[in-house]
C-alpha atoms as a PDB file:
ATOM      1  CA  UNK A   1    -165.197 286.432 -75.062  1.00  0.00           C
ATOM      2  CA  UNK A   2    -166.950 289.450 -73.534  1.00  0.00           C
ATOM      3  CA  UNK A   3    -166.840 289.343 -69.880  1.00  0.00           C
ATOM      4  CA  UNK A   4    -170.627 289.165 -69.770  1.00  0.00           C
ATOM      5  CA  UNK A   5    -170.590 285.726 -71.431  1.00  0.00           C
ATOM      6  CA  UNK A   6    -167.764 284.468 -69.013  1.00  0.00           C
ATOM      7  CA  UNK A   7    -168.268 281.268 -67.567  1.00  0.00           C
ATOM      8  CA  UNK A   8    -167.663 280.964 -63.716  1.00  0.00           C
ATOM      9  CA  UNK A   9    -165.268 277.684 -62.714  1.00  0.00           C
ATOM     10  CA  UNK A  10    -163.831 276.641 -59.985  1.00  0.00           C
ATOM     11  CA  UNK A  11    -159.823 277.139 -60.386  1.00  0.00           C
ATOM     12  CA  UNK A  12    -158.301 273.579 -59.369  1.00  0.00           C
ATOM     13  CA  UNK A  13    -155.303 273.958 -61.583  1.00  0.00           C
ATOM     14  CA  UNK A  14    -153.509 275.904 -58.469  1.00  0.00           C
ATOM     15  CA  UNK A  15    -154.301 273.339 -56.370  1.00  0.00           C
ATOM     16  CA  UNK A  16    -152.808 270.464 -58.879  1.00  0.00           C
ATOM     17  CA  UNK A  17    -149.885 272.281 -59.184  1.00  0.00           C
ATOM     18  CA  UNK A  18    -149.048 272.452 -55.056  1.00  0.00           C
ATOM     19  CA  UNK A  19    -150.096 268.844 -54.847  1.00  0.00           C
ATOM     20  CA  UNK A  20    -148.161 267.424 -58.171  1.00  0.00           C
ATOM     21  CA  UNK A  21    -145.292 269.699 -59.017  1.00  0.00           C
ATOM     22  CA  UNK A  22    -144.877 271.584 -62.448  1.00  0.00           C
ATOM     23  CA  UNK A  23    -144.083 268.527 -64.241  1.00  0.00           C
ATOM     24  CA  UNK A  24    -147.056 266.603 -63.731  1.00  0.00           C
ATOM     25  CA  UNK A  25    -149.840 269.368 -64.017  1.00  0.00           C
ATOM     26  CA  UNK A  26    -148.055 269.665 -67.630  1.00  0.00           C
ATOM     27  CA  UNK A  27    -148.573 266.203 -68.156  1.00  0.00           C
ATOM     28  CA  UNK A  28    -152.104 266.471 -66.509  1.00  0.00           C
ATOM     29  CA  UNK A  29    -152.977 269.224 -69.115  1.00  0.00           C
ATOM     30  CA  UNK A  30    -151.722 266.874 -72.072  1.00  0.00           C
ATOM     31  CA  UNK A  31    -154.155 264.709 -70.902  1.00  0.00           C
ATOM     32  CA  UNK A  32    -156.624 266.532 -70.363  1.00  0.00           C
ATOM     33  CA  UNK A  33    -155.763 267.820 -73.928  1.00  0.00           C
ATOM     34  CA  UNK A  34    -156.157 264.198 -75.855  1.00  0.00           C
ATOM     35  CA  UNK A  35    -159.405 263.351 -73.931  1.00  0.00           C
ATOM     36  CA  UNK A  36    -160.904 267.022 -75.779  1.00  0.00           C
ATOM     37  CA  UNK A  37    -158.841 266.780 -79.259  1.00  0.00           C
ATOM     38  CA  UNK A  38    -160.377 265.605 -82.959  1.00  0.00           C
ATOM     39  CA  UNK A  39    -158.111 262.210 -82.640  1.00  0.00           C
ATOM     40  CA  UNK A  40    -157.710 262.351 -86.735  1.00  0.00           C
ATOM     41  CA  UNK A  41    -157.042 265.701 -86.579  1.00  0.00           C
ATOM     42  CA  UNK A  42    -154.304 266.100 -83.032  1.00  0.00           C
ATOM     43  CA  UNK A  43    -156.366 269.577 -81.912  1.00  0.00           C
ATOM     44  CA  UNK A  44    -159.152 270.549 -80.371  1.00  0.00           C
ATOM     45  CA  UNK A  45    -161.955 271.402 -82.573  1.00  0.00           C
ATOM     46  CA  UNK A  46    -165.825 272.590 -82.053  1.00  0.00           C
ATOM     47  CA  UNK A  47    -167.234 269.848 -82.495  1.00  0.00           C
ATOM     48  CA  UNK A  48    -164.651 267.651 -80.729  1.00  0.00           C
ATOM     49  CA  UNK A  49    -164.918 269.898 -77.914  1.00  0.00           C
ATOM     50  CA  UNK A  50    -169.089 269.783 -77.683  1.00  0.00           C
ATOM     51  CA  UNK A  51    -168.780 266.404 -77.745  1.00  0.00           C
ATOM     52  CA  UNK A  52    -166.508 265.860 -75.225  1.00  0.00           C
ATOM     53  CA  UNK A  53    -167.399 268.656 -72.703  1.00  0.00           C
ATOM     54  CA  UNK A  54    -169.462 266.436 -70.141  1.00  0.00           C
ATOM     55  CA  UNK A  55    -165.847 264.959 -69.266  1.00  0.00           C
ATOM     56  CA  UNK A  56    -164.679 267.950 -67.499  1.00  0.00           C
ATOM     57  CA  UNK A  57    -168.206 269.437 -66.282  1.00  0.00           C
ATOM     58  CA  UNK A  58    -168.858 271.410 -69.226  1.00  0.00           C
ATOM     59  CA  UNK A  59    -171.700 269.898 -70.555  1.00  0.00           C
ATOM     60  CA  UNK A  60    -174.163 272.897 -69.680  1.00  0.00           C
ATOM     61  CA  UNK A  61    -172.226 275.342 -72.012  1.00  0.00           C
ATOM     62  CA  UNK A  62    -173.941 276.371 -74.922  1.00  0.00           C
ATOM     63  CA  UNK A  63    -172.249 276.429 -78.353  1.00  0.00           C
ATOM     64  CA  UNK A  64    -171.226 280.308 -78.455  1.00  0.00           C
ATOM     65  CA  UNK A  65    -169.852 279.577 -75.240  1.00  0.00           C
ATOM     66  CA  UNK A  66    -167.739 276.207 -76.341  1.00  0.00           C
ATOM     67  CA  UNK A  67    -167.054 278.562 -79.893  1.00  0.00           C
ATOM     68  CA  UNK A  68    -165.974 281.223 -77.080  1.00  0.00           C
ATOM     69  CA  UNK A  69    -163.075 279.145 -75.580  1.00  0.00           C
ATOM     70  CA  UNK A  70    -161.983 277.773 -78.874  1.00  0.00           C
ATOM     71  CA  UNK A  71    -161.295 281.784 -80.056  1.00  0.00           C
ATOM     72  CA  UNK A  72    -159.737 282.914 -76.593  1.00  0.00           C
ATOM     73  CA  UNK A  73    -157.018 280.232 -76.927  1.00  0.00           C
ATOM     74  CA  UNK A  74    -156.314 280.338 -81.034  1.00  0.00           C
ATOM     75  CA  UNK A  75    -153.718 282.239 -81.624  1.00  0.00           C
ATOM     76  CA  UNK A  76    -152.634 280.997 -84.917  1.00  0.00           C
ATOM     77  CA  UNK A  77    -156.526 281.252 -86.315  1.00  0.00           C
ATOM     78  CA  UNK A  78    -156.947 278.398 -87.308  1.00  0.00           C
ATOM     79  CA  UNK A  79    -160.216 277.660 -85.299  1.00  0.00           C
ATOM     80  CA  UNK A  80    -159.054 275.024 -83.519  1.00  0.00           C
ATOM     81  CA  UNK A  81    -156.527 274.660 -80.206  1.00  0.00           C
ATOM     82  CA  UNK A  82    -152.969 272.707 -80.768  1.00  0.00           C
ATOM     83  CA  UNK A  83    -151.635 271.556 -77.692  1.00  0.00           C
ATOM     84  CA  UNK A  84    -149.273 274.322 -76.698  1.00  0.00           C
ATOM     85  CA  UNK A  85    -152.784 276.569 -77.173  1.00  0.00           C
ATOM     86  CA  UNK A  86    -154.601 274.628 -75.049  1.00  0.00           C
ATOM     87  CA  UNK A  87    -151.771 274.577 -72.034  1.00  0.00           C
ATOM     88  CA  UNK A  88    -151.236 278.489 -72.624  1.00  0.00           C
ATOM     89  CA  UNK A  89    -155.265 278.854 -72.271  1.00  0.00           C
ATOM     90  CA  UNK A  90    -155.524 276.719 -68.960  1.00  0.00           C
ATOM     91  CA  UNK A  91    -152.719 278.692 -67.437  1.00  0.00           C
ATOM     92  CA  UNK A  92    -154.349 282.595 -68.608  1.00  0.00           C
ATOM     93  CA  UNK A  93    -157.312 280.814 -67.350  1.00  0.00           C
ATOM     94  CA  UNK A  94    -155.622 280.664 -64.051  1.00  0.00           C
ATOM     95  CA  UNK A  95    -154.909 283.833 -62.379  1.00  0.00           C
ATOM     96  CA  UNK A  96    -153.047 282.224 -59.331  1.00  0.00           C
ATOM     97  CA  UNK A  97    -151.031 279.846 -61.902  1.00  0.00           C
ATOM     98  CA  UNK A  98    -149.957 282.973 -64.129  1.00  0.00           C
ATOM     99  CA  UNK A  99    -147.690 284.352 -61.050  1.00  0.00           C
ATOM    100  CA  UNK A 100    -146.132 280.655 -61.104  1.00  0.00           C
ATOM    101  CA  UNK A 101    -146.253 280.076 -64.529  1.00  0.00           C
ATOM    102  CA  UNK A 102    -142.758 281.457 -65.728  1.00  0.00           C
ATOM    103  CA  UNK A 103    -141.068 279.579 -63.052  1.00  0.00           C
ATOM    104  CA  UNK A 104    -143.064 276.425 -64.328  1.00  0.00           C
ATOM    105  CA  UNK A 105    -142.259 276.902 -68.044  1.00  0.00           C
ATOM    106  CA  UNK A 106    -138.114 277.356 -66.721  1.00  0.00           C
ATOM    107  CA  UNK A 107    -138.548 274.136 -64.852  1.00  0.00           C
ATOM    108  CA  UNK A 108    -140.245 272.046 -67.543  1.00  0.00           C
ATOM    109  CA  UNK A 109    -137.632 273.802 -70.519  1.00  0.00           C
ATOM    110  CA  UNK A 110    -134.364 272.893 -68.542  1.00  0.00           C
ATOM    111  CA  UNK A 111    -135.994 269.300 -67.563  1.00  0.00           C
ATOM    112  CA  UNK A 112    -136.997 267.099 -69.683  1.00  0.00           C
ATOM    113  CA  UNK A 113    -139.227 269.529 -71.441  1.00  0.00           C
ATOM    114  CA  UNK A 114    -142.627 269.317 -72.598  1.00  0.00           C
ATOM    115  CA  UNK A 115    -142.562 265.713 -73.232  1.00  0.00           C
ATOM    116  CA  UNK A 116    -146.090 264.753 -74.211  1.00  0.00           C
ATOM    117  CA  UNK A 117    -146.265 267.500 -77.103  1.00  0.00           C
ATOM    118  CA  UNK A 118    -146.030 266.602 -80.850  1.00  0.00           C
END
């Protein structure tokens, strides 16, 4: 996405973090992963992600904007986000929360892990 057709948010995740611990904004972002994802499919698609956009605010984005955030986080191409995609694009998303974010990963990989991925 060029940084003309950035959209402007407000950055909560930092915020979620201080107030829940590492743990539970992982298990925040899993959520907040199923309520986007293609339920037949287990990843975020397009179309799953147009539909579902008005459930985090989104709803005013227009589809090169949606097909935007779809291609920043897919790094295996296959035009859609798996979970682990989705988690890594909320945290490069998140200036503050990329400082944090290798102590968060240690945490979460010598606790119980990631427990709400596939």
């Amino acid at each position: 996405m060029d940084s003309k057709d950035c959209v402007d948010f407000e950055d909560l995740l930092p915020v979620m973090e201080e107030k829940l611990g590492g743990d539970a904004l992982i298990g925040e972002l899993c959520n907040g992963f199923r309520l986007l994802m293609d339920s037949d499919k287990g990843v975020i698609t397009f179309n799953s992600l147009r539909k579902n956009a008005a459930l985090f605010g989104l709803q005013d984005l227009n589809d090169d904007e949606l097909r935007g955030m779809i291609e920043e986080g897919d790094f295996d191409g296959d035009g859609a986000l798996n979970q682990m995609e989705f988690c890594v694009l909320m945290f490069r998303l998140s200036p503050e929360l990329m400082d944090k974010s290798r102590f968060l990963l240690e945490e979460a990989l010598h606790g119980d892990g990631f427990p709400c991925f596939y």
